[in-house]
PDB file of N, CA and C in Angstrom:
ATOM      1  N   UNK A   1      -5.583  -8.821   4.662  1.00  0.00           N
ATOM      2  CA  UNK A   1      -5.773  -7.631   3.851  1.00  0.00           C
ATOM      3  C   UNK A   1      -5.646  -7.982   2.366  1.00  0.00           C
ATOM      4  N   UNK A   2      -4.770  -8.666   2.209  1.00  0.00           N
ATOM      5  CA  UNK A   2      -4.261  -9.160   0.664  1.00  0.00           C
ATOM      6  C   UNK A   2      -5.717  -9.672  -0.026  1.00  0.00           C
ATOM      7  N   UNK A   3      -5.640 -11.259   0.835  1.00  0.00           N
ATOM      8  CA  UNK A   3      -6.710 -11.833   0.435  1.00  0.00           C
ATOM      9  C   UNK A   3      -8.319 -11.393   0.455  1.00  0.00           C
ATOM     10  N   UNK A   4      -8.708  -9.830   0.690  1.00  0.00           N
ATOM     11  CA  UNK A   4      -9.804  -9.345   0.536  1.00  0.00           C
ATOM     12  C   UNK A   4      -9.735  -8.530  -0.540  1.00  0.00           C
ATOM     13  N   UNK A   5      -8.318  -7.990  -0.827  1.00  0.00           N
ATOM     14  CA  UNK A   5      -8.176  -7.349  -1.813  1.00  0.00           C
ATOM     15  C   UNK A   5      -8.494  -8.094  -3.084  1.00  0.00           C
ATOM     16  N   UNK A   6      -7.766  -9.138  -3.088  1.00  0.00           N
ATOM     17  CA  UNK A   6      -8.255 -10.034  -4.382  1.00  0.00           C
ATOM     18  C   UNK A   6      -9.495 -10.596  -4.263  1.00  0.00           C
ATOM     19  N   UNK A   7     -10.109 -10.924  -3.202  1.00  0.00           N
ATOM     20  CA  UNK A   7     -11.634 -11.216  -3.267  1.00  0.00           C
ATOM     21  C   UNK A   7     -12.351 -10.206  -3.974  1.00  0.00           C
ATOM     22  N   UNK A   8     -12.324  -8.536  -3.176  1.00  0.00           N
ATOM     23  CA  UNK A   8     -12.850  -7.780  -4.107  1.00  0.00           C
ATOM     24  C   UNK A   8     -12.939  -7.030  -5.588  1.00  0.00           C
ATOM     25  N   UNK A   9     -11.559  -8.068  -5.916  1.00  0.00           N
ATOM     26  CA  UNK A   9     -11.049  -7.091  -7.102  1.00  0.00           C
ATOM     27  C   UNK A   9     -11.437  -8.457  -8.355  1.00  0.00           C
ATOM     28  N   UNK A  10     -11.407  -9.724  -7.762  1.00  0.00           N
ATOM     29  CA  UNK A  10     -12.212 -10.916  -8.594  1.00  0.00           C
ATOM     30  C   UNK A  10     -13.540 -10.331  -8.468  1.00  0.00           C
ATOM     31  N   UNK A  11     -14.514 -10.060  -7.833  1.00  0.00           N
ATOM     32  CA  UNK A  11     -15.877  -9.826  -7.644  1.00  0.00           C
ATOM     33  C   UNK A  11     -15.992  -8.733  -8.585  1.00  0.00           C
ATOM     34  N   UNK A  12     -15.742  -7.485  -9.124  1.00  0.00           N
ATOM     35  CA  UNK A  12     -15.886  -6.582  -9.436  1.00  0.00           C
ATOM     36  C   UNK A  12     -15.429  -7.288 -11.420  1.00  0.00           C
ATOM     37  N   UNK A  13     -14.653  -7.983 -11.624  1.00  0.00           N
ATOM     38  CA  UNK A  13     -14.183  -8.398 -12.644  1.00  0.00           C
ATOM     39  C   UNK A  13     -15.318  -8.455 -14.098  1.00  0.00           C
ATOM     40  N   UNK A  14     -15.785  -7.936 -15.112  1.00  0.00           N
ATOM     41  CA  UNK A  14     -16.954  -8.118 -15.823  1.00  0.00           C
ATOM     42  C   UNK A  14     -18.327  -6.894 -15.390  1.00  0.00           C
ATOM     43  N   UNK A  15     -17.898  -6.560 -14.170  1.00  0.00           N
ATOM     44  CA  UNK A  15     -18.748  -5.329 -14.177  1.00  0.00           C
ATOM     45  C   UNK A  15     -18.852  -4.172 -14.406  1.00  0.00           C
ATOM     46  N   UNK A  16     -19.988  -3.116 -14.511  1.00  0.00           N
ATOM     47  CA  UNK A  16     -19.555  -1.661 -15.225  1.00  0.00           C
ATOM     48  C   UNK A  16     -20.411  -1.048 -14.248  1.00  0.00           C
ATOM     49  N   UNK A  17     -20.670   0.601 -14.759  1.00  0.00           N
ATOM     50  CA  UNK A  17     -21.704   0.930 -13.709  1.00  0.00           C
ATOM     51  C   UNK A  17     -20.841   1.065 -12.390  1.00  0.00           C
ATOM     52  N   UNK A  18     -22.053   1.853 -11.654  1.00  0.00           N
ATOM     53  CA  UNK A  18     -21.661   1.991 -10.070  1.00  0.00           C
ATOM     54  C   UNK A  18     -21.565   0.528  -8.900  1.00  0.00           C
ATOM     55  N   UNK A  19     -21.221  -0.822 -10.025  1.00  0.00           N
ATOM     56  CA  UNK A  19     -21.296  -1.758  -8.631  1.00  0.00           C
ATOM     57  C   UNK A  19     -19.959  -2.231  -9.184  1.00  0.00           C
ATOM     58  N   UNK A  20     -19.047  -1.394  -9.785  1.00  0.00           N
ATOM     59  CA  UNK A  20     -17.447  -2.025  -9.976  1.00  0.00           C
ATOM     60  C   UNK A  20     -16.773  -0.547  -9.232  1.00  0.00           C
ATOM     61  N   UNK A  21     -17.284  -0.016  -8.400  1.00  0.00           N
ATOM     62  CA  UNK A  21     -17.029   1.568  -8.014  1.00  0.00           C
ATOM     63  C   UNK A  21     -16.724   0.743  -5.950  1.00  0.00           C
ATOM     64  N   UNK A  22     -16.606  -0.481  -5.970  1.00  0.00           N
ATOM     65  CA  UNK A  22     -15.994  -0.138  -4.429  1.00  0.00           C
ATOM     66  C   UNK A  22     -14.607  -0.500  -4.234  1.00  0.00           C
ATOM     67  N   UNK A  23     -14.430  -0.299  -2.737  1.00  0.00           N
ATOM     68  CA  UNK A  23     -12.825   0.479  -2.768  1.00  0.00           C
ATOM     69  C   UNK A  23     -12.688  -0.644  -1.570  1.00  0.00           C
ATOM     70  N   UNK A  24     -11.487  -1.282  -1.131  1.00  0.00           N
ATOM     71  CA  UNK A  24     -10.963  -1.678  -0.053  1.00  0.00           C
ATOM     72  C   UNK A  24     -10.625  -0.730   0.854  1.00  0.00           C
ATOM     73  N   UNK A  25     -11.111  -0.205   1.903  1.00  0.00           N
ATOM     74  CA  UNK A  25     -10.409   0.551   2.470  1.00  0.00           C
ATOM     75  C   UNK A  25     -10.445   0.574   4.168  1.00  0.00           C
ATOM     76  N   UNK A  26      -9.625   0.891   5.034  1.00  0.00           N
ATOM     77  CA  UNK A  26      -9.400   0.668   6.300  1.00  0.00           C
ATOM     78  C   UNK A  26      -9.285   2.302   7.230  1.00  0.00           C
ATOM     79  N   UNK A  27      -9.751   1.796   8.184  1.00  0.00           N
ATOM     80  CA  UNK A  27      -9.782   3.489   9.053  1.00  0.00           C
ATOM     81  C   UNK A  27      -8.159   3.016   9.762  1.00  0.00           C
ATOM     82  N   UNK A  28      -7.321   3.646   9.139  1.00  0.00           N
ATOM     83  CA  UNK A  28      -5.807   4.235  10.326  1.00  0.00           C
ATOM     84  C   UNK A  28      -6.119   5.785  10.508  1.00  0.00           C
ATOM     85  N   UNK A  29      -5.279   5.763  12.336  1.00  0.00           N
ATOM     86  CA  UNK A  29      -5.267   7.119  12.264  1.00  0.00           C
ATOM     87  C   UNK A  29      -5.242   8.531  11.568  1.00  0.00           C
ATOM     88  N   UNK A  30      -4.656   8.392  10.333  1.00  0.00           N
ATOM     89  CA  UNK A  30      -4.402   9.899   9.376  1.00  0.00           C
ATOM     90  C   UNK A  30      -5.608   9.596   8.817  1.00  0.00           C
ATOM     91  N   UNK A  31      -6.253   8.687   8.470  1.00  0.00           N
ATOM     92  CA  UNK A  31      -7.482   8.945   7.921  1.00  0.00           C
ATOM     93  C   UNK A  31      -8.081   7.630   7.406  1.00  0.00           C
ATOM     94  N   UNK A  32      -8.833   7.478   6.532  1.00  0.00           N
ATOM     95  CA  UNK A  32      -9.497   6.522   5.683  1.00  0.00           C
ATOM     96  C   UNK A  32      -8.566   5.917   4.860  1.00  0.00           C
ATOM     97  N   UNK A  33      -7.921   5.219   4.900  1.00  0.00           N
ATOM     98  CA  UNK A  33      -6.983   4.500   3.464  1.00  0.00           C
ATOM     99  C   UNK A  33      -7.694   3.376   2.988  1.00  0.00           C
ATOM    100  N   UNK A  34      -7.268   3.387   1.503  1.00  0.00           N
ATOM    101  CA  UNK A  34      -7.526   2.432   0.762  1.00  0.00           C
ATOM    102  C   UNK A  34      -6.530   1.990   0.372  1.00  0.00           C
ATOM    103  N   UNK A  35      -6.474   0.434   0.409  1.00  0.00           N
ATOM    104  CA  UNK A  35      -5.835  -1.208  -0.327  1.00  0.00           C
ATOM    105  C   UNK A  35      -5.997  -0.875  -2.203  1.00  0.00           C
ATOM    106  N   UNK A  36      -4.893  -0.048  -2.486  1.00  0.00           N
ATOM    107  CA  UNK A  36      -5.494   0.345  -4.102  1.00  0.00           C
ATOM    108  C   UNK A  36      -5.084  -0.556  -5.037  1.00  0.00           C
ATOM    109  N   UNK A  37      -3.626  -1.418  -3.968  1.00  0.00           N
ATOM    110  CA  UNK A  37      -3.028  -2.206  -5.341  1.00  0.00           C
ATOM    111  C   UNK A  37      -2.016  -3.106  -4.659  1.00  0.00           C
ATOM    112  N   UNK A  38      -2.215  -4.810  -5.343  1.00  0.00           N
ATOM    113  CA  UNK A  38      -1.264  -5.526  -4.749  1.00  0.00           C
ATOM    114  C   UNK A  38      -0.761  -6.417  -6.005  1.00  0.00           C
ATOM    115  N   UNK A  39       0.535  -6.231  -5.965  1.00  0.00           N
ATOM    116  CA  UNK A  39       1.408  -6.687  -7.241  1.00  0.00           C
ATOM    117  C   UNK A  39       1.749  -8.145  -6.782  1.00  0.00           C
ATOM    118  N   UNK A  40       2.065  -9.084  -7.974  1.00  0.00           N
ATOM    119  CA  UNK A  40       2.564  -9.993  -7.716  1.00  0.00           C
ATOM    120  C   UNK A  40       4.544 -10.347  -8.033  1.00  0.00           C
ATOM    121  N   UNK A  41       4.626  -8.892  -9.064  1.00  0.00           N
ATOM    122  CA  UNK A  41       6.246  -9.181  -9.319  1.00  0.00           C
ATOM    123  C   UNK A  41       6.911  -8.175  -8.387  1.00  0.00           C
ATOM    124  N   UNK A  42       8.287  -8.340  -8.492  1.00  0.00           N
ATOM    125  CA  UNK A  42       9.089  -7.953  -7.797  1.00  0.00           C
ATOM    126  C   UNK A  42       9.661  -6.564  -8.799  1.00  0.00           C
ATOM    127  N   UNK A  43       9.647  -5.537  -7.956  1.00  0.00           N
ATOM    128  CA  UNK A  43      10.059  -4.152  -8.689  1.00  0.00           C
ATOM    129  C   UNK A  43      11.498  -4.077  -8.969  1.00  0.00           C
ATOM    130  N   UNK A  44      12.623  -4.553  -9.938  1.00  0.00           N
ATOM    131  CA  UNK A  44      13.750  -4.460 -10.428  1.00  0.00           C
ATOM    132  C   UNK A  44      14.497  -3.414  -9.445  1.00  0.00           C
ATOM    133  N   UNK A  45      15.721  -3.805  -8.809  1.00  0.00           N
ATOM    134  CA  UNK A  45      16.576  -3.078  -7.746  1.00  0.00           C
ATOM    135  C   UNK A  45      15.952  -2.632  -6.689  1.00  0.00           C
ATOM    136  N   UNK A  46      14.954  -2.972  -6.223  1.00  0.00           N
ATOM    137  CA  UNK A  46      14.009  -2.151  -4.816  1.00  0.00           C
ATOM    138  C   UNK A  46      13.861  -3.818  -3.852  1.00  0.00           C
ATOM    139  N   UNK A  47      14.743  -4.040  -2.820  1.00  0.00           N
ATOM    140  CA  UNK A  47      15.043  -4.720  -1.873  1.00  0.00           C
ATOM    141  C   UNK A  47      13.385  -4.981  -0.888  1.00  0.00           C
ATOM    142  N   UNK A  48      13.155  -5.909  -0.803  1.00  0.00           N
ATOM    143  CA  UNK A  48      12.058  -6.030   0.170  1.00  0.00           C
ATOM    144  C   UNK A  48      11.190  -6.197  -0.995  1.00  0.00           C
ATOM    145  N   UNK A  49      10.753  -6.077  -2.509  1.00  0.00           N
ATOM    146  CA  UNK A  49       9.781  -6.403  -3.457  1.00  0.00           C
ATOM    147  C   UNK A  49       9.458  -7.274  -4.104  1.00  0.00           C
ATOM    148  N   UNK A  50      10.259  -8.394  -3.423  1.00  0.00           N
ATOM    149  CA  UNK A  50      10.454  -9.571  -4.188  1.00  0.00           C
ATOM    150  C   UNK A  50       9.144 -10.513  -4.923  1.00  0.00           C
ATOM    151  N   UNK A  51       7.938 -10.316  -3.345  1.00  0.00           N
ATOM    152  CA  UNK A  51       7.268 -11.096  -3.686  1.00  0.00           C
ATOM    153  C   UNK A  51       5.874 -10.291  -4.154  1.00  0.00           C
ATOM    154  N   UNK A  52       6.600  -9.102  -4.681  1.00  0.00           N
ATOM    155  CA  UNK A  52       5.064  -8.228  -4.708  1.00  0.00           C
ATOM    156  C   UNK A  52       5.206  -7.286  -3.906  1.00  0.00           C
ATOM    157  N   UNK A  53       4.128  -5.690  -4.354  1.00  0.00           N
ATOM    158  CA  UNK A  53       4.028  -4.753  -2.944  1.00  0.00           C
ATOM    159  C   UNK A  53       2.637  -4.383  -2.875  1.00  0.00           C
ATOM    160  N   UNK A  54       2.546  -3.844  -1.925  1.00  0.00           N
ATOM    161  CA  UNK A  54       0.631  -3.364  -1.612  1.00  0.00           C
ATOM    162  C   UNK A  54       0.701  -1.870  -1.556  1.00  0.00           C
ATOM    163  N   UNK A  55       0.179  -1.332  -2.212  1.00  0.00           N
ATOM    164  CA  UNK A  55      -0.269   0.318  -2.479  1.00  0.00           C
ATOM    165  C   UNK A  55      -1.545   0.883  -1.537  1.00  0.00           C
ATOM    166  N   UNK A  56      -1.016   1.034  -0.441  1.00  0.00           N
ATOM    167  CA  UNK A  56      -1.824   1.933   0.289  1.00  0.00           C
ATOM    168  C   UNK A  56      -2.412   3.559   0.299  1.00  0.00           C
ATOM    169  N   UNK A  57      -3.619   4.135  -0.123  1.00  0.00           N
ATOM    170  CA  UNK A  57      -3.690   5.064  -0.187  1.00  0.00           C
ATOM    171  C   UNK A  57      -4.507   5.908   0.013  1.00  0.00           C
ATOM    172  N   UNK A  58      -4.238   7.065   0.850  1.00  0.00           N
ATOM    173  CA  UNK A  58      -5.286   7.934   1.896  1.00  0.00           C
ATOM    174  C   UNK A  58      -5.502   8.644   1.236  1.00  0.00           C
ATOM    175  N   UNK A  59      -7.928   8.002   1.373  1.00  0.00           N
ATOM    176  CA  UNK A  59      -8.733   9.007   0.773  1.00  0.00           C
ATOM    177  C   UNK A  59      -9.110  10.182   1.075  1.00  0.00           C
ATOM    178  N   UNK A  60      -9.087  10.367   2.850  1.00  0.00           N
ATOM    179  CA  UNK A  60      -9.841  11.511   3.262  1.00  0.00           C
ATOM    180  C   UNK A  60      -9.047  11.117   4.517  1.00  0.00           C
ATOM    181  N   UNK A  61      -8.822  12.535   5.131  1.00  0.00           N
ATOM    182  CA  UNK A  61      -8.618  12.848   6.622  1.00  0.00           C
ATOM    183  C   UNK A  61      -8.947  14.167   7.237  1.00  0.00           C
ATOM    184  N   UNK A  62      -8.680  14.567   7.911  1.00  0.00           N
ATOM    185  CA  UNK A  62      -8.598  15.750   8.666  1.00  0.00           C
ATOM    186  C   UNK A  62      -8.086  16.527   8.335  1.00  0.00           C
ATOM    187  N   UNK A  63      -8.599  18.142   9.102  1.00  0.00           N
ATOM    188  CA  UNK A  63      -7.320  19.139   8.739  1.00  0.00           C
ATOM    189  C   UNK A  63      -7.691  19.551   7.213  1.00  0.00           C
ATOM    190  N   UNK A  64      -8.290  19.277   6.763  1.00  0.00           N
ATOM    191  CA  UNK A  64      -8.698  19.882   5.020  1.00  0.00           C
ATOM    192  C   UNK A  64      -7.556  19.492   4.459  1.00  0.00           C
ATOM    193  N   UNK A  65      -7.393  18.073   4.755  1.00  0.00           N
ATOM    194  CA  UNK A  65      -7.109  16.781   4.287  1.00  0.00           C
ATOM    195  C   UNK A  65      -5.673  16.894   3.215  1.00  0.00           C
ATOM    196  N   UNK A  66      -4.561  17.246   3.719  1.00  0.00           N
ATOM    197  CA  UNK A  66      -3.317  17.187   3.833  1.00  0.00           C
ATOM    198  C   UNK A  66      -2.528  16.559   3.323  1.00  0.00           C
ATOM    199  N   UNK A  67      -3.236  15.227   3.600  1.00  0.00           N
ATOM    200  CA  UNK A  67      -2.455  13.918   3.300  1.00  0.00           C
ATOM    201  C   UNK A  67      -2.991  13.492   2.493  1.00  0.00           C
ATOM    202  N   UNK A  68      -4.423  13.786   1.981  1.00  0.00           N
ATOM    203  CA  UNK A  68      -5.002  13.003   0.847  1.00  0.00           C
ATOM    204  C   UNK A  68      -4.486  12.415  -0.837  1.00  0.00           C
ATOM    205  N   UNK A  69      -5.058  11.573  -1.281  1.00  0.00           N
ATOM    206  CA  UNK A  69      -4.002  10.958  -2.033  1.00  0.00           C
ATOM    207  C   UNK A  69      -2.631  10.461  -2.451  1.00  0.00           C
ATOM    208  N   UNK A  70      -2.098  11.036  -0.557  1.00  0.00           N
ATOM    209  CA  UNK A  70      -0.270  10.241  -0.957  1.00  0.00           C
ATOM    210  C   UNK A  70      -0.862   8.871  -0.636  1.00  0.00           C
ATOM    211  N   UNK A  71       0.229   8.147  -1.273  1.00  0.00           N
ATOM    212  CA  UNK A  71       0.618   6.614  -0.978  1.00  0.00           C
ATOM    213  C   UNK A  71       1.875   6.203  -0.349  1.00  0.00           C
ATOM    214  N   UNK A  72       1.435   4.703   0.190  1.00  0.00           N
ATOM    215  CA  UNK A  72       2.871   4.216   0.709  1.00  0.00           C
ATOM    216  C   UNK A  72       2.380   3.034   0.192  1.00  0.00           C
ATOM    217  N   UNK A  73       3.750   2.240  -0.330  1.00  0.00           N
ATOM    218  CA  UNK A  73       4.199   1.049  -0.370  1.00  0.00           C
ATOM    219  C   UNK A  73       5.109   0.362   0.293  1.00  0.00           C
ATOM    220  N   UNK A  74       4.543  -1.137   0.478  1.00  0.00           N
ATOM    221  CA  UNK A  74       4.980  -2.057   1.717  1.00  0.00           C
ATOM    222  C   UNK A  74       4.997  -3.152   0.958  1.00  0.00           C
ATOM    223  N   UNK A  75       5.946  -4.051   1.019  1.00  0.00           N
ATOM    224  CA  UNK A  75       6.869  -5.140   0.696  1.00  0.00           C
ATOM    225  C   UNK A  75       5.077  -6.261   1.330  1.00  0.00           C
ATOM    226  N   UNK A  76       4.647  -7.277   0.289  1.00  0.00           N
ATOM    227  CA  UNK A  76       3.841  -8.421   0.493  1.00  0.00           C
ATOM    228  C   UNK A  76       3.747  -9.070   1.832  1.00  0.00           C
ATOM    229  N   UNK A  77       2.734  -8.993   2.360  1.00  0.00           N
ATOM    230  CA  UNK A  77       2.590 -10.114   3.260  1.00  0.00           C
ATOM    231  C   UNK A  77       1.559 -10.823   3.763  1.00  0.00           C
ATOM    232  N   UNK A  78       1.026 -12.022   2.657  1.00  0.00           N
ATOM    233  CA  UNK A  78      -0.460 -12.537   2.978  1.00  0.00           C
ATOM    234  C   UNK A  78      -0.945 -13.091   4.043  1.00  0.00           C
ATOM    235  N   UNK A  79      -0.106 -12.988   5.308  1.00  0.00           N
ATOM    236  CA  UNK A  79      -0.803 -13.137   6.773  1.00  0.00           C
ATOM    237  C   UNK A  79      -1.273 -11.988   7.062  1.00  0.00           C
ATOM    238  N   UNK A  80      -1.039 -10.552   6.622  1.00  0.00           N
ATOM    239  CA  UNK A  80      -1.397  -9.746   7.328  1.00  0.00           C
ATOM    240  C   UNK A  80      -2.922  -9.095   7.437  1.00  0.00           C
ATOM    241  N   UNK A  81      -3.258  -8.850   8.826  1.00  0.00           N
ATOM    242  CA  UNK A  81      -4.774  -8.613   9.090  1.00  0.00           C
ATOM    243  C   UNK A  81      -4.704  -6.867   9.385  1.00  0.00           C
ATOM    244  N   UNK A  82      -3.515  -6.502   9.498  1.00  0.00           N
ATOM    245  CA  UNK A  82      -4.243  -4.969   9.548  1.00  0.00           C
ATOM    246  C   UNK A  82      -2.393  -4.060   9.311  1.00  0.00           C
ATOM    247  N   UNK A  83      -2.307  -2.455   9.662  1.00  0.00           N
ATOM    248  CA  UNK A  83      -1.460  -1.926   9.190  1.00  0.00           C
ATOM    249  C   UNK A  83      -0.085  -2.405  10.000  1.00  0.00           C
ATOM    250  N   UNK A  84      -0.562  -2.900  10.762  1.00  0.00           N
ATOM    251  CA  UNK A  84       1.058  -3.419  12.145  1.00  0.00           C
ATOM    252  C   UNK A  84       1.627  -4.680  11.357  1.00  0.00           C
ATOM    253  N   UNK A  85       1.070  -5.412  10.528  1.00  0.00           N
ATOM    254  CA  UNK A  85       2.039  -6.531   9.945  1.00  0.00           C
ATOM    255  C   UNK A  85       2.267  -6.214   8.906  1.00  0.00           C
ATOM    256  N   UNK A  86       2.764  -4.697   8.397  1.00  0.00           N
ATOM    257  CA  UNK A  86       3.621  -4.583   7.396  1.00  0.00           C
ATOM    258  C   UNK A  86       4.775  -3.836   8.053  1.00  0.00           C
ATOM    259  N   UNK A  87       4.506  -2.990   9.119  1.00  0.00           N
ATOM    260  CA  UNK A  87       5.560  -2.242   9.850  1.00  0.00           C
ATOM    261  C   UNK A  87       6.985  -2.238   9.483  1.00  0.00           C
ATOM    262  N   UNK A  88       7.522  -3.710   9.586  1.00  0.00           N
ATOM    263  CA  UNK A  88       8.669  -3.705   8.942  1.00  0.00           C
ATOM    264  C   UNK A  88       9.059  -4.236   7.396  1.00  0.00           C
ATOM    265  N   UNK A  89       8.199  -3.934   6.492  1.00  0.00           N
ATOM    266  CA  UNK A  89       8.273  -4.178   5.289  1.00  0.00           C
ATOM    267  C   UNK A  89       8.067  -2.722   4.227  1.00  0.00           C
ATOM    268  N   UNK A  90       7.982  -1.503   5.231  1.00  0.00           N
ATOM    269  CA  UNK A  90       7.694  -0.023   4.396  1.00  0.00           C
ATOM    270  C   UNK A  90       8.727   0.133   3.314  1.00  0.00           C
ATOM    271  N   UNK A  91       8.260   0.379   1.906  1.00  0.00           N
ATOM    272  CA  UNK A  91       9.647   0.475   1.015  1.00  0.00           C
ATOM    273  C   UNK A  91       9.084   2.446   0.792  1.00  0.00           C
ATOM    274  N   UNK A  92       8.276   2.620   0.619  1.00  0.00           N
ATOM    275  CA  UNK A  92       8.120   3.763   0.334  1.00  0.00           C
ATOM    276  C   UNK A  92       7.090   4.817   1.284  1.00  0.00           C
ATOM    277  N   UNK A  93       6.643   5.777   1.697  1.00  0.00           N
ATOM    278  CA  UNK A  93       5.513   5.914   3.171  1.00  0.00           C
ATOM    279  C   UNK A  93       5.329   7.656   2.872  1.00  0.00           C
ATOM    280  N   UNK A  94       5.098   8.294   1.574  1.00  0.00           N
ATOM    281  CA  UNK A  94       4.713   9.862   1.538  1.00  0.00           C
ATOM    282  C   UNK A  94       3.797  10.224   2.408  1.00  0.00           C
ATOM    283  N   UNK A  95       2.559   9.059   2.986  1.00  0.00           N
ATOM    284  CA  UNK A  95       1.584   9.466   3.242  1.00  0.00           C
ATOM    285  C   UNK A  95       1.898   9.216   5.300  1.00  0.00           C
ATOM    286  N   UNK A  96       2.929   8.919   5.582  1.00  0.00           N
ATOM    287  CA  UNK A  96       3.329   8.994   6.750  1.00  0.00           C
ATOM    288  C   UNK A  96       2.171   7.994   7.693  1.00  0.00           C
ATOM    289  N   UNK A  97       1.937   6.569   6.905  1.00  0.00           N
ATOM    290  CA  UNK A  97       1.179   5.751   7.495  1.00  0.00           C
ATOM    291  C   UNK A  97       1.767   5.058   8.962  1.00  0.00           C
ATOM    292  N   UNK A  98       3.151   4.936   8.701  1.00  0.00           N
ATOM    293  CA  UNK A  98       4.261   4.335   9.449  1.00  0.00           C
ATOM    294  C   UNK A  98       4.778   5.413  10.008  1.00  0.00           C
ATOM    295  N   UNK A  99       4.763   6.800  10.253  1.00  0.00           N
ATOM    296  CA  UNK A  99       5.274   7.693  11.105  1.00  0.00           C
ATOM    297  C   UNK A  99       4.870   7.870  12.368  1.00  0.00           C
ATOM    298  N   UNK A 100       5.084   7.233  13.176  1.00  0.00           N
ATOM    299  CA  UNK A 100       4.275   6.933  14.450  1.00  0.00           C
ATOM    300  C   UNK A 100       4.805   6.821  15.486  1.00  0.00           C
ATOM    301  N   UNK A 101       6.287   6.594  15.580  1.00  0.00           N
ATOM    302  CA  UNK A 101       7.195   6.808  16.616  1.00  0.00           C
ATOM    303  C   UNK A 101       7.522   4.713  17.074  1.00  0.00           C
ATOM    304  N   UNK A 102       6.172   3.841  16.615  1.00  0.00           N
ATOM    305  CA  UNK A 102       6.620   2.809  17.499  1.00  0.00           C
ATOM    306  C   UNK A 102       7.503   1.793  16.040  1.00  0.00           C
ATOM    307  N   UNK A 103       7.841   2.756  15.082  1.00  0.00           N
ATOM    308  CA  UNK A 103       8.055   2.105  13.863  1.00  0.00           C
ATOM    309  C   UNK A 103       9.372   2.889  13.261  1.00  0.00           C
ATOM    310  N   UNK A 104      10.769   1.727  13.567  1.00  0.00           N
ATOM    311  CA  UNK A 104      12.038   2.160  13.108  1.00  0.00           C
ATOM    312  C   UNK A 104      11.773   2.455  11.875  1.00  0.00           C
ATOM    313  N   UNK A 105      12.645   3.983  11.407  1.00  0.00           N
ATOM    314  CA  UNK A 105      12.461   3.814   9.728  1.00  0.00           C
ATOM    315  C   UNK A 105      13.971   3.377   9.251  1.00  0.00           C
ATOM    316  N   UNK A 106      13.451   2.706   8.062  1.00  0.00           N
ATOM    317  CA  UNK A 106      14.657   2.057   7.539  1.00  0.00           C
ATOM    318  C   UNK A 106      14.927   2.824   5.813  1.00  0.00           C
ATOM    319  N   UNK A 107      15.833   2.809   5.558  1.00  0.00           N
ATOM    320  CA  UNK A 107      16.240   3.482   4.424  1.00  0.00           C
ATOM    321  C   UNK A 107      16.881   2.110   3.303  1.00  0.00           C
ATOM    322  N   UNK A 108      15.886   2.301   2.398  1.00  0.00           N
ATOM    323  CA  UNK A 108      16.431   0.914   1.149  1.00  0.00           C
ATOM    324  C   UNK A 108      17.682   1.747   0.501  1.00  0.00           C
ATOM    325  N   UNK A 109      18.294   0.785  -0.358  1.00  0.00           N
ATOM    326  CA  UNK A 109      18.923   0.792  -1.219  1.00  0.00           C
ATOM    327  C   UNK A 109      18.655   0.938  -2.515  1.00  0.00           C
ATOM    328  N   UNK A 110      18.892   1.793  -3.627  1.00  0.00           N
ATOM    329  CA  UNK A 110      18.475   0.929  -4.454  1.00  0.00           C
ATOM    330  C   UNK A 110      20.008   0.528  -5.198  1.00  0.00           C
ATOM    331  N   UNK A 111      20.037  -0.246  -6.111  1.00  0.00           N
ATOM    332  CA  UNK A 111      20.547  -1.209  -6.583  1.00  0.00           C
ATOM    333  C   UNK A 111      20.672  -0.156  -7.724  1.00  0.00           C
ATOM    334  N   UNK A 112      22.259   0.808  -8.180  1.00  0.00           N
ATOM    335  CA  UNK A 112      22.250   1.492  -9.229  1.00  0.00           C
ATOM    336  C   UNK A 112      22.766   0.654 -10.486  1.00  0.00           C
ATOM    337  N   UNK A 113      22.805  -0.705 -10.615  1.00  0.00           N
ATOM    338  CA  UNK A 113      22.946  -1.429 -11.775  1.00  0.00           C
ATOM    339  C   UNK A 113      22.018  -1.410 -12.408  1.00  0.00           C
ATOM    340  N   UNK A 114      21.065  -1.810 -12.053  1.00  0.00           N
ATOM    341  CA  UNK A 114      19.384  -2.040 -12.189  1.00  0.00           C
ATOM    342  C   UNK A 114      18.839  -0.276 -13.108  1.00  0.00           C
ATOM    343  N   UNK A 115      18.410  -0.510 -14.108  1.00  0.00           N
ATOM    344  CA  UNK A 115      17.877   0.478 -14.867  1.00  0.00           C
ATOM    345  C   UNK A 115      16.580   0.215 -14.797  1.00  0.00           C
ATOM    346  N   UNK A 116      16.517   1.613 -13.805  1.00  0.00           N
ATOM    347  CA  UNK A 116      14.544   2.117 -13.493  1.00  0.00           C
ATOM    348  C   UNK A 116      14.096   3.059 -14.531  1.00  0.00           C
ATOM    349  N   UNK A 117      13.159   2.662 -15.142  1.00  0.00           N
ATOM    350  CA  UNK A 117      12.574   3.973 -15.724  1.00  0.00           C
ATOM    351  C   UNK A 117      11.315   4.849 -14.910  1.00  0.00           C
ATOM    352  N   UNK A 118      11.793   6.012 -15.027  1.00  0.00           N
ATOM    353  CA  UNK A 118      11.170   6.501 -13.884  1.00  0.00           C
ATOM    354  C   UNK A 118      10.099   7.742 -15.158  1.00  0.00           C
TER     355      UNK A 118
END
């Protein structure tokens, strides 16, 4: 997933117009999501971000679309080929990608030394 993300996001690099207009995106159950964003630093006091996170985020679904535009973020992982090899890396999930029953939820920490600007 990673490594298509950066394939498509090098390819698009220098272009304007409607051919820098495509989207990474994958059919999960709630709907159509898109691969919107994969960081390479680690988010200050947020456990699991060390090596980067991936911004998942649902364009369209069902239901006159409910869920559209939440995101979840999931802790890096450049083996992964689809939404089951981040399962246990969810740091954040509004869009209830990981609500599925076969996926413990885990509750981070954050680190109140660490000054977030929010």
């Amino acid at each position: 997933i990673e490594t298509a993300w950066q394939t498509l996001n090098d390819s698009q690099k220098g272009l304007s117009g409607v051919e820098n207009h495509a989207r990474l995106s994958i059919t999960h159950y709630k709907g159509k999501t898109e691969v919107a964003a994969v960081t390479n630093e680690p988010i200050p006091g947020v456990p699991g971000t060390e090596n980067g996170v991936l911004v998942f985020k649902i364009l369209r679904n069902a239901l006159d679309a409910p869920d559209r535009g939440k995101v979840c973020i999931v802790g890096r992982n450049p083996e992964a080929i689809w939404f089951d090899d981040y399962d246990d890396r969810v740091i954040f999930d509004e869009a209830g990608l990981y609500d599925y029953g076969r996926v413990d939820k885990k509750r981070i920490e954050i680190d109140p030394a660490v000054d977030i600007a929010v």
